[in-house]
PDB file of N, CA and C in Angstrom:
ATOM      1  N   UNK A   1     143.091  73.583 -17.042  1.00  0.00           N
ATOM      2  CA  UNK A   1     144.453  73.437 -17.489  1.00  0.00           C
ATOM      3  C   UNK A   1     144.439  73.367 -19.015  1.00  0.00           C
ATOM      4  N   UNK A   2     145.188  74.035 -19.814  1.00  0.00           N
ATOM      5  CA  UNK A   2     145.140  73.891 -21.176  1.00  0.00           C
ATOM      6  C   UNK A   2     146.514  73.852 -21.756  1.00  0.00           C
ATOM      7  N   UNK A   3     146.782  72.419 -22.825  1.00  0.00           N
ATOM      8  CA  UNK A   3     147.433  72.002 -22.877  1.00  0.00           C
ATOM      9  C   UNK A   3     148.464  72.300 -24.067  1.00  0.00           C
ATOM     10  N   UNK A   4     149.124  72.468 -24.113  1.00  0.00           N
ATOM     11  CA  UNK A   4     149.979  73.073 -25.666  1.00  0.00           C
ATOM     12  C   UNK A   4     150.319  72.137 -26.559  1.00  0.00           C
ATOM     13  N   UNK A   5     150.474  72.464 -27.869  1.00  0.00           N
ATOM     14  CA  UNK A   5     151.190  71.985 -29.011  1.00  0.00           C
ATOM     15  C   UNK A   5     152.260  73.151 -29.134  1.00  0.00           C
ATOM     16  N   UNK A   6     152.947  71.900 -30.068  1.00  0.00           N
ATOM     17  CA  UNK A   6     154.503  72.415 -30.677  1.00  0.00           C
ATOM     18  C   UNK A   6     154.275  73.442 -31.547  1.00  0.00           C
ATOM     19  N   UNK A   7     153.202  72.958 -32.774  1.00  0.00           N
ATOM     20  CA  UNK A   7     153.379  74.210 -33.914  1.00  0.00           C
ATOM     21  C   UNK A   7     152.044  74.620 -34.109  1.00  0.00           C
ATOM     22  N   UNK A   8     151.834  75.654 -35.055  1.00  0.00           N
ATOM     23  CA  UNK A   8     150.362  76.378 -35.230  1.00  0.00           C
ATOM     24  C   UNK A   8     149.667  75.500 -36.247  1.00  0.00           C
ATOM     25  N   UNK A   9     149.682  74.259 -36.654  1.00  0.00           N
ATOM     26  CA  UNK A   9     149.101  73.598 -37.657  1.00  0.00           C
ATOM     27  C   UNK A   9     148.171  72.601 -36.971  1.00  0.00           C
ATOM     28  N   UNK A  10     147.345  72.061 -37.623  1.00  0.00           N
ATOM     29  CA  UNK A  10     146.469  71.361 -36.937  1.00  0.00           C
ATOM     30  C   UNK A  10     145.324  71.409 -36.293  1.00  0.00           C
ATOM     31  N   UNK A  11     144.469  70.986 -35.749  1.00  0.00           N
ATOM     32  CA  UNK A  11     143.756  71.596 -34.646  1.00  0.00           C
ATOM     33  C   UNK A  11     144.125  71.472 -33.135  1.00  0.00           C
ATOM     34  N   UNK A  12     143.295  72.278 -32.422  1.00  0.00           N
ATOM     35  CA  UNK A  12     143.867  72.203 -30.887  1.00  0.00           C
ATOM     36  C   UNK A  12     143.659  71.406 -30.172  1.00  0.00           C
ATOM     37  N   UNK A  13     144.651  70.878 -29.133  1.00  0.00           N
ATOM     38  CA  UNK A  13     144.337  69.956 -28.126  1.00  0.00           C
ATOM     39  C   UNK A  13     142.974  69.888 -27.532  1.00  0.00           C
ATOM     40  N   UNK A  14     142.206  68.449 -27.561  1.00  0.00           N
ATOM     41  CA  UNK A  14     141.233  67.853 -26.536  1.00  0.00           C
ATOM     42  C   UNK A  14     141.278  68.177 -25.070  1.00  0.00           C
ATOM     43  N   UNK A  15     140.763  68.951 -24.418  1.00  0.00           N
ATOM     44  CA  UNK A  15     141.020  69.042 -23.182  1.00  0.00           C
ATOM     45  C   UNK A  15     140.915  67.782 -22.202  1.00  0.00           C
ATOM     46  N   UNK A  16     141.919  67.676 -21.382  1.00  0.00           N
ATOM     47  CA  UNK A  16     141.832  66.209 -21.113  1.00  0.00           C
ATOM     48  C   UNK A  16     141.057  66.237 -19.478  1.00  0.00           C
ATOM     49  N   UNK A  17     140.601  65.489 -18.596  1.00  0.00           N
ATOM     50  CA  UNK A  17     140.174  65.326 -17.294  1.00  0.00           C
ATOM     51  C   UNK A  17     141.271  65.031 -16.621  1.00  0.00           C
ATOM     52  N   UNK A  18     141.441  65.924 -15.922  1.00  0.00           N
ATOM     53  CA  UNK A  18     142.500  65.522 -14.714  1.00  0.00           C
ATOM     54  C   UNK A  18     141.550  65.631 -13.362  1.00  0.00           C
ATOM     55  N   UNK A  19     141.461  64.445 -12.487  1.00  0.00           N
ATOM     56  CA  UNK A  19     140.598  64.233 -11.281  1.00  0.00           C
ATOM     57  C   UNK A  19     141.674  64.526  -9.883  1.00  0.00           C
ATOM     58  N   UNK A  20     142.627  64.513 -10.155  1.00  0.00           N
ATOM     59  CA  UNK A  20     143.962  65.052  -8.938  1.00  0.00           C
ATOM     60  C   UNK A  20     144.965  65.794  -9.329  1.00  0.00           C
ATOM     61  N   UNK A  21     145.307  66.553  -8.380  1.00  0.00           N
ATOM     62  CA  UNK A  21     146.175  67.670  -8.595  1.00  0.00           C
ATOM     63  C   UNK A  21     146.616  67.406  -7.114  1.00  0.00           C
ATOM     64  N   UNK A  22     148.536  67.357  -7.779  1.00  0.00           N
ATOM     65  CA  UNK A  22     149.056  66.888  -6.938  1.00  0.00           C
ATOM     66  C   UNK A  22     149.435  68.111  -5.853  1.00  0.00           C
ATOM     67  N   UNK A  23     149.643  67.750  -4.781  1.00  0.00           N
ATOM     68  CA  UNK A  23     149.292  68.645  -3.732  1.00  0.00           C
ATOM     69  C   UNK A  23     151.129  69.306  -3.257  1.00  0.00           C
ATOM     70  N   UNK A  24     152.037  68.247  -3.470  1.00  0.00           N
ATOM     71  CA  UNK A  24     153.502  69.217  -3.696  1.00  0.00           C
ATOM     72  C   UNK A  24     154.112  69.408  -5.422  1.00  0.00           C
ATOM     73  N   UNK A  25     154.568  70.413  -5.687  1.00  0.00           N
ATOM     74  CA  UNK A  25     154.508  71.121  -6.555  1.00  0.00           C
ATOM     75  C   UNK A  25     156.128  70.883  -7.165  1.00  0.00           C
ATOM     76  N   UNK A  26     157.137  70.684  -6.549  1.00  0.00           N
ATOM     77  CA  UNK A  26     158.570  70.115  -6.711  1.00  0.00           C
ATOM     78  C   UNK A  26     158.969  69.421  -5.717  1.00  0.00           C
ATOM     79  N   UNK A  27     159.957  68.637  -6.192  1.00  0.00           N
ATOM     80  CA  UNK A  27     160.929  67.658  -5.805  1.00  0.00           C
ATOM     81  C   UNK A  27     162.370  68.016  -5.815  1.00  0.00           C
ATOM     82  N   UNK A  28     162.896  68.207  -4.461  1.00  0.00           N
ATOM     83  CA  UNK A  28     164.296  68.815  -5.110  1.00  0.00           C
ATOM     84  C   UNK A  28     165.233  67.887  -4.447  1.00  0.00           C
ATOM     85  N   UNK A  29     166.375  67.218  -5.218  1.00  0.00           N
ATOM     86  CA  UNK A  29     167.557  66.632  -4.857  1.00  0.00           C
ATOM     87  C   UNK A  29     168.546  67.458  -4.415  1.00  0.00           C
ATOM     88  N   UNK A  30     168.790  65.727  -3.082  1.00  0.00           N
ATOM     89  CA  UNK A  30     169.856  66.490  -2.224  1.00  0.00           C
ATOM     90  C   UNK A  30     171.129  65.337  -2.590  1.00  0.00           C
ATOM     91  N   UNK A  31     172.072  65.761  -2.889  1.00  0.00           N
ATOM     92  CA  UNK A  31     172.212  67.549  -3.078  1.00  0.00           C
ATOM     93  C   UNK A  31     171.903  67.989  -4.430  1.00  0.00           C
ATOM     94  N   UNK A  32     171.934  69.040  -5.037  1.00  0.00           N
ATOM     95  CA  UNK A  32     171.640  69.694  -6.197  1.00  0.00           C
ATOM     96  C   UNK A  32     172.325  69.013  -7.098  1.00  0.00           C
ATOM     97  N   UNK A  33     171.959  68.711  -8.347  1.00  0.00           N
ATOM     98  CA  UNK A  33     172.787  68.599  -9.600  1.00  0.00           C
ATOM     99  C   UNK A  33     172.967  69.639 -10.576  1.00  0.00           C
ATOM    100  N   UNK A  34     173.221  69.323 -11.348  1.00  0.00           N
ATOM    101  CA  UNK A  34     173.329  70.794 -12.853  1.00  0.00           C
ATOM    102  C   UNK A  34     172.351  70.510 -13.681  1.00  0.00           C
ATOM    103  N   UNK A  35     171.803  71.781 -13.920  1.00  0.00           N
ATOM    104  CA  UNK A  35     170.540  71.537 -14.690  1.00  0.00           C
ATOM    105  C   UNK A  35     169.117  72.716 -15.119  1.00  0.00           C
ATOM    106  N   UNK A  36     168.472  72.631 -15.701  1.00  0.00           N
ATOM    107  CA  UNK A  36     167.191  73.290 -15.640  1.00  0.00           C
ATOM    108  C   UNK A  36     166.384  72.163 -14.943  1.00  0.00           C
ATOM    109  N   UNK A  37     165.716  72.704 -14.138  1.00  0.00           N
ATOM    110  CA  UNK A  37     164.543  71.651 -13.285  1.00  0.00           C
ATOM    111  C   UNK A  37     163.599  71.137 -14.662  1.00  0.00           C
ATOM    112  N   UNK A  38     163.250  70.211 -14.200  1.00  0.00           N
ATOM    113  CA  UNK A  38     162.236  69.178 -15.240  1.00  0.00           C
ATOM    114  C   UNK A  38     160.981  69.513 -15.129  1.00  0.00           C
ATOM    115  N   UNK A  39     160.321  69.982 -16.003  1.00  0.00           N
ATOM    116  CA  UNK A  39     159.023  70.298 -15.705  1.00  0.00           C
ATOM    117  C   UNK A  39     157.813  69.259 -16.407  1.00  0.00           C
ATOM    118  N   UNK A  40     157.055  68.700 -15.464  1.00  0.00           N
ATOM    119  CA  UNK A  40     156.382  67.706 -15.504  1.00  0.00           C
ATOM    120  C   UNK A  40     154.787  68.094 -15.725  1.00  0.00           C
ATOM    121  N   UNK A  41     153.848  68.106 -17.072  1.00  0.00           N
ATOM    122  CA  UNK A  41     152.799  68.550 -17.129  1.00  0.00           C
ATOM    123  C   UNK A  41     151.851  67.569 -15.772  1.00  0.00           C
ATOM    124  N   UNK A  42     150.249  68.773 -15.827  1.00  0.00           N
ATOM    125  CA  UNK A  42     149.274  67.659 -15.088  1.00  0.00           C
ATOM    126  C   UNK A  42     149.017  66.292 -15.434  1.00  0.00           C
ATOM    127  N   UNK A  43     148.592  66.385 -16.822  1.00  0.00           N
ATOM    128  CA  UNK A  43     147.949  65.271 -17.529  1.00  0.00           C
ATOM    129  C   UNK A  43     149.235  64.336 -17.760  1.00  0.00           C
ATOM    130  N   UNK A  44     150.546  64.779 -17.863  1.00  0.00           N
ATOM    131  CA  UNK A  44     151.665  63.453 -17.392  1.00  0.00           C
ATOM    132  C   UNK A  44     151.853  62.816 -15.658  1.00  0.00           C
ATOM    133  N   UNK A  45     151.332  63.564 -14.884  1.00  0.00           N
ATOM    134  CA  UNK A  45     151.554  63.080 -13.383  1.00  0.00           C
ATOM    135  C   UNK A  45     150.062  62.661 -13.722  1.00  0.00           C
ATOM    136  N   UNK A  46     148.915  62.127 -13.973  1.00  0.00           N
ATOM    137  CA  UNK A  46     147.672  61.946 -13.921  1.00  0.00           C
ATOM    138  C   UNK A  46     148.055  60.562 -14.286  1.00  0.00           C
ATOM    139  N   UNK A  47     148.480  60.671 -15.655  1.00  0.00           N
ATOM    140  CA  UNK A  47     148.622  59.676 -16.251  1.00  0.00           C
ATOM    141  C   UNK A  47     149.893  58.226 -15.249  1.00  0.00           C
ATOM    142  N   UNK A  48     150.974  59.102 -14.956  1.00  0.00           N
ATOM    143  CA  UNK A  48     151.539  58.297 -14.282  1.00  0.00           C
ATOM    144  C   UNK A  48     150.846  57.366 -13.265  1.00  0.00           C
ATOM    145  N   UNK A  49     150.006  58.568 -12.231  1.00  0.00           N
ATOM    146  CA  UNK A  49     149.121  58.141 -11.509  1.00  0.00           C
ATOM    147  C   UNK A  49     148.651  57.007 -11.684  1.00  0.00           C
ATOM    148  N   UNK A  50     147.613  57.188 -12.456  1.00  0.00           N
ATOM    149  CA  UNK A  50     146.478  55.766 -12.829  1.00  0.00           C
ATOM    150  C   UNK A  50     147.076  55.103 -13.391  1.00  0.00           C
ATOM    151  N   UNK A  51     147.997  54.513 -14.204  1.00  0.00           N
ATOM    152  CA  UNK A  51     148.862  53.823 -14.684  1.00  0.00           C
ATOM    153  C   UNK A  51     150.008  52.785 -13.590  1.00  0.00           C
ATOM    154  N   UNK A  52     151.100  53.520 -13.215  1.00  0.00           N
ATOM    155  CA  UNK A  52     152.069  52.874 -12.349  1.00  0.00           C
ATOM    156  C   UNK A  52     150.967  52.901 -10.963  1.00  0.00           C
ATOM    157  N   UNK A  53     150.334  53.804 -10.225  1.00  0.00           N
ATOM    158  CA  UNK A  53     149.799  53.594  -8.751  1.00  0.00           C
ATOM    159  C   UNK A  53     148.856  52.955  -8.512  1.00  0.00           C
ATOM    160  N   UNK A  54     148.045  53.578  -9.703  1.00  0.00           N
ATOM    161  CA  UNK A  54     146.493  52.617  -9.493  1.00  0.00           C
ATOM    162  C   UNK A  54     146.291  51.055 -10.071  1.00  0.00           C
ATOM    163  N   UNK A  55     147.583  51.276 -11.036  1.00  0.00           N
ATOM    164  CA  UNK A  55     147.485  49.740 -11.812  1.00  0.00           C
ATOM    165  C   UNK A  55     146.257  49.671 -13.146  1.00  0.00           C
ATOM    166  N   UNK A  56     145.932  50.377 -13.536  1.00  0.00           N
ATOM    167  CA  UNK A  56     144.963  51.026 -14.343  1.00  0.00           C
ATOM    168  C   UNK A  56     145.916  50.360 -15.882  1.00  0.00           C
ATOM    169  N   UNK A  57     145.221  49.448 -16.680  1.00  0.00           N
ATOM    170  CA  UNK A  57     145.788  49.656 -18.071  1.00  0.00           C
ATOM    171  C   UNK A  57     145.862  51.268 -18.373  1.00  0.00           C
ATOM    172  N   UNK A  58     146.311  51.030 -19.911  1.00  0.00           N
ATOM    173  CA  UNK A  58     146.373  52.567 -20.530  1.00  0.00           C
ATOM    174  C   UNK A  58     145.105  52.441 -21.085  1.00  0.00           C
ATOM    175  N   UNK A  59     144.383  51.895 -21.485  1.00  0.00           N
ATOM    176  CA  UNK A  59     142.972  51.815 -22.260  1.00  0.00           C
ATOM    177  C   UNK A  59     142.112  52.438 -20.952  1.00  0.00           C
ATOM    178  N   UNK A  60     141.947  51.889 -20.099  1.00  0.00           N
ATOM    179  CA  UNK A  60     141.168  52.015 -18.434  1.00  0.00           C
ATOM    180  C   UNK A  60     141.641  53.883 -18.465  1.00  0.00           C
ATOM    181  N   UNK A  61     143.088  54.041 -18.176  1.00  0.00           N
ATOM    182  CA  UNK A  61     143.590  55.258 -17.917  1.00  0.00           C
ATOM    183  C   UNK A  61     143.026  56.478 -18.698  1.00  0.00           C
ATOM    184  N   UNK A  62     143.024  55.907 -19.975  1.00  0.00           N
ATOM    185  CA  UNK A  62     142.575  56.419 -21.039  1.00  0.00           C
ATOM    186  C   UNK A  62     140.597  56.962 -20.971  1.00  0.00           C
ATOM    187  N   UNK A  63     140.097  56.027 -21.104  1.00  0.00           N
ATOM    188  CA  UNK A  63     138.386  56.366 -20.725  1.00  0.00           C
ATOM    189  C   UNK A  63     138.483  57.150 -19.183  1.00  0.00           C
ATOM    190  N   UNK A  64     139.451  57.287 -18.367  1.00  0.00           N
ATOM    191  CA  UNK A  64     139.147  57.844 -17.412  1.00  0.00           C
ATOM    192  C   UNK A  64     139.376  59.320 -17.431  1.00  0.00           C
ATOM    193  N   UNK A  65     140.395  59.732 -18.293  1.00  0.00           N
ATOM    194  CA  UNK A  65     140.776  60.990 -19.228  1.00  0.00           C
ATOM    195  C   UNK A  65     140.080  61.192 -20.129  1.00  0.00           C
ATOM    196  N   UNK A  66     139.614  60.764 -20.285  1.00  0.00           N
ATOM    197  CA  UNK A  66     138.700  61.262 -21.492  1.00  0.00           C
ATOM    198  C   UNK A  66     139.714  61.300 -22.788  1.00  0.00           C
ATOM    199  N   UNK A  67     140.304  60.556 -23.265  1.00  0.00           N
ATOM    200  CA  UNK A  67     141.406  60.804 -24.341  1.00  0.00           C
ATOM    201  C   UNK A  67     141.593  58.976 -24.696  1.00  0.00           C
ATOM    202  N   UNK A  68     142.365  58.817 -25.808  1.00  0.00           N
ATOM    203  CA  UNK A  68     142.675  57.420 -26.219  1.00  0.00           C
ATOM    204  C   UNK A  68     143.664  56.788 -25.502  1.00  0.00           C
ATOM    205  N   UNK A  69     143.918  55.551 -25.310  1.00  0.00           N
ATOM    206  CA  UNK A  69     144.790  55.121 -25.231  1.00  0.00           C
ATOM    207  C   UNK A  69     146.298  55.308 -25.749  1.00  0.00           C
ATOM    208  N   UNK A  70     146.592  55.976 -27.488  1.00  0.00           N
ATOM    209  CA  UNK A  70     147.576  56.348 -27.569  1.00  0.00           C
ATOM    210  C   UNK A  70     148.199  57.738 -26.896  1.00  0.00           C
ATOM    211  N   UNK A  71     147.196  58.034 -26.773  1.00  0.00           N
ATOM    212  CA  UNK A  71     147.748  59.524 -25.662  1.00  0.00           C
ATOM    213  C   UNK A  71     148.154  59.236 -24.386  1.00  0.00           C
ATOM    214  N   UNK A  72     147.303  58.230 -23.780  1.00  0.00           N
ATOM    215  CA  UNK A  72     147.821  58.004 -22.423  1.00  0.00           C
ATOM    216  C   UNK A  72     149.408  57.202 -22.561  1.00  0.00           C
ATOM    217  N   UNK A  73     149.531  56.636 -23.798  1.00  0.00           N
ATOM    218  CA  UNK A  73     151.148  56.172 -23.713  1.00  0.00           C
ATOM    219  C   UNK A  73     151.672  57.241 -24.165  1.00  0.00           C
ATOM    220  N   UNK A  74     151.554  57.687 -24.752  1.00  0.00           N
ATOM    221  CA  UNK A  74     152.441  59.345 -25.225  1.00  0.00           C
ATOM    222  C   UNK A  74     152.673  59.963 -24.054  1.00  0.00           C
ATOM    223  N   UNK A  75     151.870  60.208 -22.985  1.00  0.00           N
ATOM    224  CA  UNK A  75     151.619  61.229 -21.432  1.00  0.00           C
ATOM    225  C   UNK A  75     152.826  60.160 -20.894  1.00  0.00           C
ATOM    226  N   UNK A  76     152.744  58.750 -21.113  1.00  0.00           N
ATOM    227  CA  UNK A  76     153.548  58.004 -19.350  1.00  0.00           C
ATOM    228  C   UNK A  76     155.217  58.224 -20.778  1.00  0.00           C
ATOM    229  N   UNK A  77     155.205  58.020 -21.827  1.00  0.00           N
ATOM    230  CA  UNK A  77     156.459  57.752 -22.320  1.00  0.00           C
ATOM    231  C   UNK A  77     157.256  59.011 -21.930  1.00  0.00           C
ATOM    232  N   UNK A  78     156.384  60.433 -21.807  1.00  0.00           N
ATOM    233  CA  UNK A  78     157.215  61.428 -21.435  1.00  0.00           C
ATOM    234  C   UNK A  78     157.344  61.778 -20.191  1.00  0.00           C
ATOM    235  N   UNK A  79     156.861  61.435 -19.609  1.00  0.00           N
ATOM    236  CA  UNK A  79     156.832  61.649 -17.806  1.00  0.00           C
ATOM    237  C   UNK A  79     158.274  60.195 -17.553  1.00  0.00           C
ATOM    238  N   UNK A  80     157.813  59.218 -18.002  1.00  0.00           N
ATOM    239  CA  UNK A  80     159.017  58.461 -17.245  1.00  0.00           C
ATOM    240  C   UNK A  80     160.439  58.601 -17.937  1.00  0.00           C
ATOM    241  N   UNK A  81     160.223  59.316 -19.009  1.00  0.00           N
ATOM    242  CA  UNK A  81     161.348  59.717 -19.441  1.00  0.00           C
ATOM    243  C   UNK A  81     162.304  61.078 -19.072  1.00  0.00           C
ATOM    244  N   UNK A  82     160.981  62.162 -18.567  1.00  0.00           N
ATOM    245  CA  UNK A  82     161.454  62.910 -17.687  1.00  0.00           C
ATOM    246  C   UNK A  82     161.959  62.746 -16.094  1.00  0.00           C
ATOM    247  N   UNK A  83     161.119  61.818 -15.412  1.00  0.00           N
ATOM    248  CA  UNK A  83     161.419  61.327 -14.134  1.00  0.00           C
ATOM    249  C   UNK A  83     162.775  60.983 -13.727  1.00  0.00           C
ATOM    250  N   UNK A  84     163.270  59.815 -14.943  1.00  0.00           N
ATOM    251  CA  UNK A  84     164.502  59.409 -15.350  1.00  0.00           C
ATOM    252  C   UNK A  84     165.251  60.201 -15.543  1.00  0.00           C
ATOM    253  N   UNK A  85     165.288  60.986 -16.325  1.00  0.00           N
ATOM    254  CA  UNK A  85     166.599  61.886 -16.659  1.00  0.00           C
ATOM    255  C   UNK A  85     166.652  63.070 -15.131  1.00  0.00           C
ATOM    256  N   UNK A  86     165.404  63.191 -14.204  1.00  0.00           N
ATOM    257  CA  UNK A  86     165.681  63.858 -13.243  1.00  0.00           C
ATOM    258  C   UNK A  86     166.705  63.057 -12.372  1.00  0.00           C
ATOM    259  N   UNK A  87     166.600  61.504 -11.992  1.00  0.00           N
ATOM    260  CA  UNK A  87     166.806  60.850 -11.452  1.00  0.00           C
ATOM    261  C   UNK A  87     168.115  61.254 -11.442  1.00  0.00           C
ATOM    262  N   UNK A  88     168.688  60.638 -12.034  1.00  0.00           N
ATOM    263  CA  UNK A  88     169.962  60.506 -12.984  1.00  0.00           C
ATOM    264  C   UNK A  88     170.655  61.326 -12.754  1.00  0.00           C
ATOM    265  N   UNK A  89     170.518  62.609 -13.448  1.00  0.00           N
ATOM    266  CA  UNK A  89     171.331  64.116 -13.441  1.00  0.00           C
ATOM    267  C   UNK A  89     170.950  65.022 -12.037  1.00  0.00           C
ATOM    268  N   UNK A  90     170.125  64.467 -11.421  1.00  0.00           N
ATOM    269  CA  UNK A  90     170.242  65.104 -10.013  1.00  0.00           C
ATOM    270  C   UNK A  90     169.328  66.693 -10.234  1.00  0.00           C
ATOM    271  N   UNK A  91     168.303  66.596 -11.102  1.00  0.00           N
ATOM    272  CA  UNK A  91     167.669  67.803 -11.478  1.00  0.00           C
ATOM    273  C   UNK A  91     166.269  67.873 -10.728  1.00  0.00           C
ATOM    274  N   UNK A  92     165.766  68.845 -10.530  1.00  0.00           N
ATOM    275  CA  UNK A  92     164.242  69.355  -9.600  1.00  0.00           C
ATOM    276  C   UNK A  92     163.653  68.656 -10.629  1.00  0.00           C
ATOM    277  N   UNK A  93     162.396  68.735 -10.090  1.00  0.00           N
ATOM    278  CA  UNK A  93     161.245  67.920 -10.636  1.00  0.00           C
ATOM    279  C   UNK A  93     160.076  69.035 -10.428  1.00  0.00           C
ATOM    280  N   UNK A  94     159.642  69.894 -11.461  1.00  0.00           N
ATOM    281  CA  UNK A  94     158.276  70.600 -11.196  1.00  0.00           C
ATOM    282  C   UNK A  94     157.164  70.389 -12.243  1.00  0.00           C
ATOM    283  N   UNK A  95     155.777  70.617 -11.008  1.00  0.00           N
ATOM    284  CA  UNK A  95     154.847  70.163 -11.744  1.00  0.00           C
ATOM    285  C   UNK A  95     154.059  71.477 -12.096  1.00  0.00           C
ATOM    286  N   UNK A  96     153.697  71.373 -13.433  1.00  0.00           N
ATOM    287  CA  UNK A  96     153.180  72.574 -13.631  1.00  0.00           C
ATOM    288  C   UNK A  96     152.088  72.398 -14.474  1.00  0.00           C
TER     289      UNK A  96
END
């Protein structure tokens, strides 16, 4: 899985360890809302994972990704912020 940046400056993303890949691929509300479906990276459902399921600090989450701790809060701040706004507005949920 290889992970994107916003702009061409910098160097490139750390490839991170993802150990599960989730096995359904969207979530769709019934009934439909208005919207573009939410698209949810691996390494943000990973992170959710070991974090909210496993109970995993972000430091723990983090050595298990192979990445820091501030990344693993960067991964859950945008996943539960996407989750949420799916919630909410009644939008699909895909993982990609």
């Amino acid at each position: 899985m290889a992970r994107r940046r916003g702009g061409r400056r910098g160097r490139p993303p750390k490839p991170l360890i993802v150990r599960w890949t989730p096995q359904v691929r969207s979530f769709l509300p019934f009934p439909q809302g208005f919207g573009e479906p939410v698209q949810l990276d691996h390494a943000e459902v990973e992170a959710l994972r070991l974090v909210d399921l496993e109970g995993l600090s972000q430091e723990e989450a983090g050595n298990m990704m192979g990445t820091s701790r501030g990344t693993v809060w960067r991964l859950l701040q945008s996943a539960r912020r996407k989750v949420a706004e799916a919630l909410t507005q009644g939008r699909a949920i895909i993982v990609v």
